[in-house]
C-alpha atoms as a PDB file:
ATOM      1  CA  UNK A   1       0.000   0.000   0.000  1.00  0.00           C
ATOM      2  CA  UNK A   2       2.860   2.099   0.492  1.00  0.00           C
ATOM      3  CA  UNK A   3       4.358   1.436  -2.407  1.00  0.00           C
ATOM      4  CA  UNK A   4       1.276   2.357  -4.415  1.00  0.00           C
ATOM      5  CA  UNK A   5       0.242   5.030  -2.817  1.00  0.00           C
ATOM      6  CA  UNK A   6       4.014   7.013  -2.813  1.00  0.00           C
ATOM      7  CA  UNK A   7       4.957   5.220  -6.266  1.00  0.00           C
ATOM      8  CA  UNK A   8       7.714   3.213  -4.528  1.00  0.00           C
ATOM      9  CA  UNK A   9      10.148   1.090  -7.459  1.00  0.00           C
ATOM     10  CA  UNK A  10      12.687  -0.021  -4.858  1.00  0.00           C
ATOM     11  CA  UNK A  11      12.632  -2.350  -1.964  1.00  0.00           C
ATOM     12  CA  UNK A  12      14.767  -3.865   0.570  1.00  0.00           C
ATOM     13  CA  UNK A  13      14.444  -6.747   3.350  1.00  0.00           C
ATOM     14  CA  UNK A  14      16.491  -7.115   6.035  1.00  0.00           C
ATOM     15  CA  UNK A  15      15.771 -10.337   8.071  1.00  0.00           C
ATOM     16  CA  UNK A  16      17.580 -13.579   9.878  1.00  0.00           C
ATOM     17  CA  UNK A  17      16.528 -17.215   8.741  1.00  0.00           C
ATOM     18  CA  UNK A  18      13.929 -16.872  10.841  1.00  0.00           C
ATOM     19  CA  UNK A  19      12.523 -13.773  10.703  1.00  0.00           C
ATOM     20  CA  UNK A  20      10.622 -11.666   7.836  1.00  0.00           C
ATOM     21  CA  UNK A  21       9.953 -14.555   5.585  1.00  0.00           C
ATOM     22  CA  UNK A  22       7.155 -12.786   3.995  1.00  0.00           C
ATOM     23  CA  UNK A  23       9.808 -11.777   1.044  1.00  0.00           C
ATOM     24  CA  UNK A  24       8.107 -14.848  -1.458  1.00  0.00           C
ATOM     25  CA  UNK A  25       5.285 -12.441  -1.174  1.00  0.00           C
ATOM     26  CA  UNK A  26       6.873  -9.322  -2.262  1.00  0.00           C
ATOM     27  CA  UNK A  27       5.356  -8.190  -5.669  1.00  0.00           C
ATOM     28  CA  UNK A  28       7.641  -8.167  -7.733  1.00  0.00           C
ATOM     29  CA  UNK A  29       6.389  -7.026 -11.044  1.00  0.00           C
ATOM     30  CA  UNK A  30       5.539  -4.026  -8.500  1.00  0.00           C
ATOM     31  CA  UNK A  31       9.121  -3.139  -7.891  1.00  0.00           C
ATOM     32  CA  UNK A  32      11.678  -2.644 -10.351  1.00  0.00           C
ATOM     33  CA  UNK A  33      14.614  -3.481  -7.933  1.00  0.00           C
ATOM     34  CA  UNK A  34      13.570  -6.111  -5.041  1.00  0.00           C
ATOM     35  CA  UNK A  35      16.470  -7.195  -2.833  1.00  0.00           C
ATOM     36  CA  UNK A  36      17.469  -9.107   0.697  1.00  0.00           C
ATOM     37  CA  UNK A  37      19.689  -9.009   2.713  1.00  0.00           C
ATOM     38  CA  UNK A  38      20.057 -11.964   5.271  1.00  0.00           C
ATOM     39  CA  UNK A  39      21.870 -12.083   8.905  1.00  0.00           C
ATOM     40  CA  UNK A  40      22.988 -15.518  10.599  1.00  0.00           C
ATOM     41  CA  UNK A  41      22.294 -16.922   7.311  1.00  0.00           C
ATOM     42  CA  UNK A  42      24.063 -20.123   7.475  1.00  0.00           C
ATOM     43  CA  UNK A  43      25.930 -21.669   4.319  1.00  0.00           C
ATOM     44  CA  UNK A  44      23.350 -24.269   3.281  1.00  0.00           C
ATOM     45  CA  UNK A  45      20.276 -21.729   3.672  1.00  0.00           C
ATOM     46  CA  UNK A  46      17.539 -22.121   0.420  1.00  0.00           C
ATOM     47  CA  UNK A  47      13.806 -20.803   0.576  1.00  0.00           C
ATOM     48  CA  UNK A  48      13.333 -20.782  -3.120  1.00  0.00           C
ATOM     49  CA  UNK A  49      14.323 -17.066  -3.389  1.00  0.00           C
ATOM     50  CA  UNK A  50      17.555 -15.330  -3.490  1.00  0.00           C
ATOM     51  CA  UNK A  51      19.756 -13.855  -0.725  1.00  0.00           C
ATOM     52  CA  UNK A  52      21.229 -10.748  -2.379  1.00  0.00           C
ATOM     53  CA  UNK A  53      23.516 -10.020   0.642  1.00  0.00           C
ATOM     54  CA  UNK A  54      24.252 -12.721   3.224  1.00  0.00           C
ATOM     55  CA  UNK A  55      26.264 -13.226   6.216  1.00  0.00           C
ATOM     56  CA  UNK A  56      26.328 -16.171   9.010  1.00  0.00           C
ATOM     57  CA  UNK A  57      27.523 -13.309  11.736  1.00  0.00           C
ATOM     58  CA  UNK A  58      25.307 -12.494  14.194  1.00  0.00           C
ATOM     59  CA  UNK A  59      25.097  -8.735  13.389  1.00  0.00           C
ATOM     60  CA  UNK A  60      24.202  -7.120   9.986  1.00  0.00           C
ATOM     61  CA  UNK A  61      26.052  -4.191  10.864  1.00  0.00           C
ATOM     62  CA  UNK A  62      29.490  -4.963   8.677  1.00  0.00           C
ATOM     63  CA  UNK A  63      26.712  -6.475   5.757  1.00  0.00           C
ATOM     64  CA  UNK A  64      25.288  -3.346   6.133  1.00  0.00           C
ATOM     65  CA  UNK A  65      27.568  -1.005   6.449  1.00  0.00           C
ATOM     66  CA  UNK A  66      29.400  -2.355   3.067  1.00  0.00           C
ATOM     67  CA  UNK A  67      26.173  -1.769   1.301  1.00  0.00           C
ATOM     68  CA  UNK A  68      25.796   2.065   2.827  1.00  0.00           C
ATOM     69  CA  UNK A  69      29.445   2.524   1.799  1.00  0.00           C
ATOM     70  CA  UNK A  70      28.621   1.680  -1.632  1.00  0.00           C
ATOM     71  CA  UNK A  71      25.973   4.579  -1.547  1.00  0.00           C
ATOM     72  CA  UNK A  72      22.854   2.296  -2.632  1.00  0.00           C
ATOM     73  CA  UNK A  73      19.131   3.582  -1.226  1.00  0.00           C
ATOM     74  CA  UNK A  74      15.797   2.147  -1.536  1.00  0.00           C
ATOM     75  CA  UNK A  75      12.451   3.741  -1.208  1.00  0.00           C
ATOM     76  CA  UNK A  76      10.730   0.984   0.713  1.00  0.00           C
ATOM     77  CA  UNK A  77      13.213  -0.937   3.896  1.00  0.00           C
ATOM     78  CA  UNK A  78      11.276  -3.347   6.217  1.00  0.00           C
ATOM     79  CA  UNK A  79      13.626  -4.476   8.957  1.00  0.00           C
ATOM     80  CA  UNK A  80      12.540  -7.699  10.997  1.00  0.00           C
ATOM     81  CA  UNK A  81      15.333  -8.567  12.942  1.00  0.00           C
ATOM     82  CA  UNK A  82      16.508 -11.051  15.318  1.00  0.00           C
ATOM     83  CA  UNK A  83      14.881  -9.344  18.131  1.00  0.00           C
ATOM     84  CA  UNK A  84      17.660  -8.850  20.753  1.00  0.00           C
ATOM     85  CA  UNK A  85      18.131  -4.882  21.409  1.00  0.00           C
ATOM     86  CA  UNK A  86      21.718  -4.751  19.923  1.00  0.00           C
ATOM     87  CA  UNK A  87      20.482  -6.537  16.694  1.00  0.00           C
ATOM     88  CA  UNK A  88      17.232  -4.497  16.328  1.00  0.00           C
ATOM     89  CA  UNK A  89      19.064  -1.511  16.950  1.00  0.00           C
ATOM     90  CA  UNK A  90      21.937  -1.969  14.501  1.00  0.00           C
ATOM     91  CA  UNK A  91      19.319  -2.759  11.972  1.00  0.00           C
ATOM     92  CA  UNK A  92      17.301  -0.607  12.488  1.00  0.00           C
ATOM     93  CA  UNK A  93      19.812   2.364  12.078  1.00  0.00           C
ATOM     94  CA  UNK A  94      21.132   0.884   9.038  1.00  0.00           C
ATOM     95  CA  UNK A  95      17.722   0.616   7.576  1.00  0.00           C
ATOM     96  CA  UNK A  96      17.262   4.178   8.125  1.00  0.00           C
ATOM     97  CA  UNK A  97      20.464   5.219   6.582  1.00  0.00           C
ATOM     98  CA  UNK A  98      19.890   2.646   3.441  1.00  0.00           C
ATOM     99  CA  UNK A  99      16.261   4.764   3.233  1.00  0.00           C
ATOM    100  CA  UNK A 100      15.966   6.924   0.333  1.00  0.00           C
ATOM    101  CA  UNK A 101      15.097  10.514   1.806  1.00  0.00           C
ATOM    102  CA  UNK A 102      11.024  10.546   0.866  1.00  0.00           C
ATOM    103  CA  UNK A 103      11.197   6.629   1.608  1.00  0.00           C
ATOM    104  CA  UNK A 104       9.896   5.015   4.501  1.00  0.00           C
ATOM    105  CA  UNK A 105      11.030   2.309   6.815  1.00  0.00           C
ATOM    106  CA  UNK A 106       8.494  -0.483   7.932  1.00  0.00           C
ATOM    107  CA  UNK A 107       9.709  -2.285  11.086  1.00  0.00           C
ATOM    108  CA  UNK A 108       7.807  -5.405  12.448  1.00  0.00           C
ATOM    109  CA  UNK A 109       6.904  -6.924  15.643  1.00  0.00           C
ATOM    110  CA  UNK A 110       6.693  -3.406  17.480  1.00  0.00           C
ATOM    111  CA  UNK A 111       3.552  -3.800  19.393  1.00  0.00           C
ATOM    112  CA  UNK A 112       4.478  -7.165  21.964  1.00  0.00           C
ATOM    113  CA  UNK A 113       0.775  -7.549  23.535  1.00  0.00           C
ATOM    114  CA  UNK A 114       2.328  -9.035  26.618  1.00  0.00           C
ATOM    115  CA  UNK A 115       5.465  -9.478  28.862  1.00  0.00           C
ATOM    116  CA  UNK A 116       6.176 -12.499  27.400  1.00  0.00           C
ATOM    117  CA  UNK A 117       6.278 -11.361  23.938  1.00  0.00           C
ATOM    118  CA  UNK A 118       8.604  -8.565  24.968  1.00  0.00           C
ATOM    119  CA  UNK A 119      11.328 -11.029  26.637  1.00  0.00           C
ATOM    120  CA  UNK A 120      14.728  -9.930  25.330  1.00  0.00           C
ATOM    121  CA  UNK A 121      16.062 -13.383  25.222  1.00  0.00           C
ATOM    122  CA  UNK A 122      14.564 -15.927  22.188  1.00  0.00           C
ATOM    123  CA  UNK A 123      12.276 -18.429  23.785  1.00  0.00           C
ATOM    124  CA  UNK A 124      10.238 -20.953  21.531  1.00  0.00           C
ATOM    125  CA  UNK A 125       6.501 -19.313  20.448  1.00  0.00           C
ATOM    126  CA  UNK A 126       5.804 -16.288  19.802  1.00  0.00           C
ATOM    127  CA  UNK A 127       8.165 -13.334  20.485  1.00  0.00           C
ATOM    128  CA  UNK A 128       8.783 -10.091  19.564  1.00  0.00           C
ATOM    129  CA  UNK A 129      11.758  -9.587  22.043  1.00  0.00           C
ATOM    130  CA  UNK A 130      12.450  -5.865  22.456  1.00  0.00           C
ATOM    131  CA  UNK A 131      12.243  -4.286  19.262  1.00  0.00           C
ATOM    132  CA  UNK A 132      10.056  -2.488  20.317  1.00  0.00           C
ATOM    133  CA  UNK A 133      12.359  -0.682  22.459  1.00  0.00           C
ATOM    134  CA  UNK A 134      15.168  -0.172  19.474  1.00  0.00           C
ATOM    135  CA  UNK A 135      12.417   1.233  17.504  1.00  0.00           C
ATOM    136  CA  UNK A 136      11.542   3.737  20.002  1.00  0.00           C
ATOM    137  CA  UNK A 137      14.867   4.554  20.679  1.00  0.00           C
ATOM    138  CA  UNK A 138      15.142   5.509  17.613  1.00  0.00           C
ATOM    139  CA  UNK A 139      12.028   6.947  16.658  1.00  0.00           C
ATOM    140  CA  UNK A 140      11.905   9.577  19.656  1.00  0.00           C
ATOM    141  CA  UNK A 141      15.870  10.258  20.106  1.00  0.00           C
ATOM    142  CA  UNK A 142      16.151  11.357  16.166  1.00  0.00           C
ATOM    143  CA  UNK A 143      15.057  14.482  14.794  1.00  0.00           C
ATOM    144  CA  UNK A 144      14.067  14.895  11.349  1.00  0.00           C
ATOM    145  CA  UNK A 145      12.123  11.952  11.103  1.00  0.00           C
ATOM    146  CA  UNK A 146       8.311  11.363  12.055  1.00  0.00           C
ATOM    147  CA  UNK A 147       7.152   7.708  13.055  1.00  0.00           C
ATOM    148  CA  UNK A 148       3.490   5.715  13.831  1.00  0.00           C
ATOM    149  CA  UNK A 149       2.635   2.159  14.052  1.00  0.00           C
ATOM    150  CA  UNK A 150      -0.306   0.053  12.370  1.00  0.00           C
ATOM    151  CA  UNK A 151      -1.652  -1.681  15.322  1.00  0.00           C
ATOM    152  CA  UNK A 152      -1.595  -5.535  12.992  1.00  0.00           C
ATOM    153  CA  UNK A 153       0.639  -8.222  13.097  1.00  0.00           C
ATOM    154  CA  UNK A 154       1.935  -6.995  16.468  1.00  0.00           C
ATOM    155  CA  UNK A 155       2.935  -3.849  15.519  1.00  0.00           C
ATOM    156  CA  UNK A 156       4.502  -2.710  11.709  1.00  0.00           C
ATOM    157  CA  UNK A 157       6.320   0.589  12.896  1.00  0.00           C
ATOM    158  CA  UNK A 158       6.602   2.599   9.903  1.00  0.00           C
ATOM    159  CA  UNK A 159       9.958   5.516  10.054  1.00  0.00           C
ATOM    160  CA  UNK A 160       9.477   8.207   7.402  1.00  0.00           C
ATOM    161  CA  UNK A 161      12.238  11.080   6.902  1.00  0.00           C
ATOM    162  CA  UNK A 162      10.128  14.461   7.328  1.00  0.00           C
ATOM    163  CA  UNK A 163       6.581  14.978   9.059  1.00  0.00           C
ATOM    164  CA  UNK A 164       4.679  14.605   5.707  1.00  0.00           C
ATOM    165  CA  UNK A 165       3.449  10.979   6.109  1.00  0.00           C
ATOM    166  CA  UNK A 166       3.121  11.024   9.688  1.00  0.00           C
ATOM    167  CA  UNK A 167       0.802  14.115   9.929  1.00  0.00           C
ATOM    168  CA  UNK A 168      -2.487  11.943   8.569  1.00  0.00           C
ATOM    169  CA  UNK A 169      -2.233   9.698  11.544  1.00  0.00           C
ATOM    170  CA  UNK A 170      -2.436  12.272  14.254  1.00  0.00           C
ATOM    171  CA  UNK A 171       0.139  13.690  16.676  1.00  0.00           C
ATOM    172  CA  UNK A 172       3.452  12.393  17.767  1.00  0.00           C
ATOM    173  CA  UNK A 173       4.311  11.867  21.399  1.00  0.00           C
ATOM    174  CA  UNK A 174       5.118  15.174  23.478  1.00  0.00           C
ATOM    175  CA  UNK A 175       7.953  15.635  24.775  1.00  0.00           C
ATOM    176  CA  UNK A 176       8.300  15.301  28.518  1.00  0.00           C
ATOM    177  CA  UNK A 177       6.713  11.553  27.478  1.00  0.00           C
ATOM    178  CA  UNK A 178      10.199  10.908  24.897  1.00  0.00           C
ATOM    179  CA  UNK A 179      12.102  12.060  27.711  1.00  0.00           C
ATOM    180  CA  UNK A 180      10.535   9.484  30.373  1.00  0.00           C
ATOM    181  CA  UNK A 181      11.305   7.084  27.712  1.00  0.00           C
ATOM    182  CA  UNK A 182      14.508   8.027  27.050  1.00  0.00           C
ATOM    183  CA  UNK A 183      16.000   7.900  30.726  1.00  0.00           C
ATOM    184  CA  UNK A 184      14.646   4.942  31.655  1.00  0.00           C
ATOM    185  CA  UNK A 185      16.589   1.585  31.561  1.00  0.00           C
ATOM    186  CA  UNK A 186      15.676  -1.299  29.192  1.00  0.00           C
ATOM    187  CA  UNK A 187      14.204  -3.797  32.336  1.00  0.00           C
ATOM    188  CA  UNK A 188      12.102  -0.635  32.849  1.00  0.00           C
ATOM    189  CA  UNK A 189      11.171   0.233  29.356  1.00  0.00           C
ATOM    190  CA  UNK A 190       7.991  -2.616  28.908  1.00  0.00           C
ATOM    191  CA  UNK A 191       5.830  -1.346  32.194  1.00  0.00           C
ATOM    192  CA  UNK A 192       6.119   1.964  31.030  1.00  0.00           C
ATOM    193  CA  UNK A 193       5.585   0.970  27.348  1.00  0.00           C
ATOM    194  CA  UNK A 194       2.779  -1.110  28.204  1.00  0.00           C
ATOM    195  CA  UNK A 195       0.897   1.897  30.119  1.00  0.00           C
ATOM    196  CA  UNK A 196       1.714   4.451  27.465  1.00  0.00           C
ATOM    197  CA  UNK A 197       1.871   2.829  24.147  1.00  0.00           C
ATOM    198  CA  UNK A 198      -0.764   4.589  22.144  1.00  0.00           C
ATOM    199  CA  UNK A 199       0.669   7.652  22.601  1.00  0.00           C
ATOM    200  CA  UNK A 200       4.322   6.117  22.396  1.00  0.00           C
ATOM    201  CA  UNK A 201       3.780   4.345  19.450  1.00  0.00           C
ATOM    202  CA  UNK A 202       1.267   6.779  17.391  1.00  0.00           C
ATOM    203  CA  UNK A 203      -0.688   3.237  17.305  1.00  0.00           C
ATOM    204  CA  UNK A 204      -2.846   3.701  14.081  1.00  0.00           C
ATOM    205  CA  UNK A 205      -5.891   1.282  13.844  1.00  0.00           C
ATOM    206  CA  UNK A 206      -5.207  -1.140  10.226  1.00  0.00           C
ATOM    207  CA  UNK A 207      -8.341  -0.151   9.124  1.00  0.00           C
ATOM    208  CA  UNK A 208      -7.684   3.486   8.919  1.00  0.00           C
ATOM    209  CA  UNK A 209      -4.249   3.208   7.341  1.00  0.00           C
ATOM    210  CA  UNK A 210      -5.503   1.260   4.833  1.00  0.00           C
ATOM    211  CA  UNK A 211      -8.323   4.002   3.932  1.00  0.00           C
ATOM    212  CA  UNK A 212      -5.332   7.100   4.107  1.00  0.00           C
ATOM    213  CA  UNK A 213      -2.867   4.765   2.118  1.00  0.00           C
ATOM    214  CA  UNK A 214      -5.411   4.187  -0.987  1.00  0.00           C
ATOM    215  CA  UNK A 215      -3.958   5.242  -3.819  1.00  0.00           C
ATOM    216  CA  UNK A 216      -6.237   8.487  -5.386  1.00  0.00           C
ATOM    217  CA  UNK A 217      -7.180   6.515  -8.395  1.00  0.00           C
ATOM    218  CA  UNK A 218      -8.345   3.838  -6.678  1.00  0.00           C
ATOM    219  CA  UNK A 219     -10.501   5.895  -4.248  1.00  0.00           C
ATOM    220  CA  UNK A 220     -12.360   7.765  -7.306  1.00  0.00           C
ATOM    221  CA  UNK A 221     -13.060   4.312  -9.037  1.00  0.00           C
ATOM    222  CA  UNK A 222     -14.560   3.854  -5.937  1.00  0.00           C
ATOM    223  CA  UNK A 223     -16.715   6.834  -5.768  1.00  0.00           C
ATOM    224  CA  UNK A 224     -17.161   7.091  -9.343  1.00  0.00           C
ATOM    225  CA  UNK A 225     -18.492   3.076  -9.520  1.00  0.00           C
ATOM    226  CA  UNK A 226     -20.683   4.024  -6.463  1.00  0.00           C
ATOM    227  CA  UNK A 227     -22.052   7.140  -8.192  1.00  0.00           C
ATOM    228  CA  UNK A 228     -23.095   5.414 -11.489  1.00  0.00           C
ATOM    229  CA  UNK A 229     -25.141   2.882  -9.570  1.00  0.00           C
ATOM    230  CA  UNK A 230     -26.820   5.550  -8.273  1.00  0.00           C
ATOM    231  CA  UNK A 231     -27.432   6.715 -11.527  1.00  0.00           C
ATOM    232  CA  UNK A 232     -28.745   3.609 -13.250  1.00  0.00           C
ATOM    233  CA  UNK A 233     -30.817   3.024 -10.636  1.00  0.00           C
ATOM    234  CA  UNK A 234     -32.409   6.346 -11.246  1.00  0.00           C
ATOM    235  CA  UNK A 235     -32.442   6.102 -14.742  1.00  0.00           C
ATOM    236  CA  UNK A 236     -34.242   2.711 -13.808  1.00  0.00           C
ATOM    237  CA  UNK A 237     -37.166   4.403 -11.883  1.00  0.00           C
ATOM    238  CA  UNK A 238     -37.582   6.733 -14.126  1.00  0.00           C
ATOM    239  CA  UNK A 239     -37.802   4.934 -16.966  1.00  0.00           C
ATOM    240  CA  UNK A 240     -40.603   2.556 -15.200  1.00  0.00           C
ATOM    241  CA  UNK A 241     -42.328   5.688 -14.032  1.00  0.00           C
ATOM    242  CA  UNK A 242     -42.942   6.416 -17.742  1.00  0.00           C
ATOM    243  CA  UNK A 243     -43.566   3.638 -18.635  1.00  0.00           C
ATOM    244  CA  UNK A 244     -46.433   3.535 -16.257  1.00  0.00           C
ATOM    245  CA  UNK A 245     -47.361   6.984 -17.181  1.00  0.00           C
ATOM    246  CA  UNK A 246     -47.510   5.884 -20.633  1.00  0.00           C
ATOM    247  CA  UNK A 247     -49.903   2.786 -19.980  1.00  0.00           C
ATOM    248  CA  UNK A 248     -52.297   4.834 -18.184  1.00  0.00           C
ATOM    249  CA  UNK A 249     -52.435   7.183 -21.225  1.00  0.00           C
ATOM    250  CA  UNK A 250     -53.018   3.920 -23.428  1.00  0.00           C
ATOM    251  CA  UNK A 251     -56.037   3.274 -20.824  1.00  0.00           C
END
């Protein structure tokens, strides 16, 4: 929707073995340059799609870091990272920097609904570890750069250079709230998080990006289909009004 909506051509995925794997579903006849990059990627990986850059270290930062140095951008970055801080954080600043500068970064698993969830250590199930936290981190220590979440798929954070994008979905956090945030230490960081996280995360309902993100086209087909059945059926009534004025005539 994004992509559509800002005419995006470029996109890149930055992801472990087992995280992101949504990249099979990528469009791409959508985007003219569609590439991955792959942390802790070991030798013998294969999903049935390619692994443009690929390293088995734990961190993307060097991966990354080679890529920035050889100045390539993309309009569209989603980050899912293995969800320690240090590895969400590194990726998540190296997704920014690999953003082109009216691009936006998409960042999942920002929303943990539980403590659980938000462990920073892997555990088998479900867990978003503390992304979250890098995200924020990020989000309300940077200037320059606005930031809301779609509250789906616990959480898609979504990083855009500028306020432009940002403005539809209402206002960021003030802030005396960053600066709670920002002084308090990461074993602190979920209690707080989980108390303010609307206002923390600019959570956007899906429903309501999905209605701002429309491309303009696609919202007048919309209108315009609406308004011609509106018009046949009046052209309907009418026409069986005369023809019932008629009859009676013929009477």
């Amino acid at each position: 929707m994004l992509a559509k909506r800002y005419g995006y051509s470029s996109y890149l995925e930055i992801c472990t073995p087992i995280t992101g794997c949504t990249y099979p579903m990528v469009d791409g006849r959508q985007f003219r340059v569609k590439k991955r990059l792959m942390y802790r990627c070991p030798a013998d990986f294969f999903d049935g799609e390619t692994v443009d850059y690929a390293t088995s270290a734990d961190s993307c930062e060097e991966l990354c870091a080679e890529l920035i140095k050889s100045g390539e951008s993309f309009d569209l970055v989603f980050v899912d990272p293995y969800h320690t801080y240090t590895s969400s954080f590194q990726a998540i600043m190296a997704g920014l920097q690999l953003t082109k500068a009216n691009g936006a970064l998409l960042i999942h698993d920002c929303n943990p609904p539980n403590p659980f969830y938000a462990e920073p250590e892997f555990h088998l199930g479900n867990w978003c570890g503390v992304t979250y936290a890098a995200y924020l981190d990020i989000a309300l220590g940077k200037e320059g750069i606005g930031h809301f979440t779609v509250d789906t798929d616990f959480g898609c954070g979504i990083i855009r250079k500028g306020p432009q994008l940002v403005r539809q979905f209402g206002a960021i956090p003030d802030a005396s709230l960053a600066l709670e945030w920002q002084a308090l230490d990461l074993s602190q960081k979920y209690p707080f998080f989980d108390t303010h996280r609307q206002q923390l995360l600019n959570l956007v309902p899906a429903d309501k990006f999905l209605r701002m993100m429309m491309p303009f086209e696609y919202f007048c087909k919309g209108k315009l289909r609406k308004l011609l059945k509106k018009i046949a059926w009046a052209d309907a009534l009418v026409y069986k009004m005369l023809l019932a004025m008629a009859g009676q005539r013929s009477r």
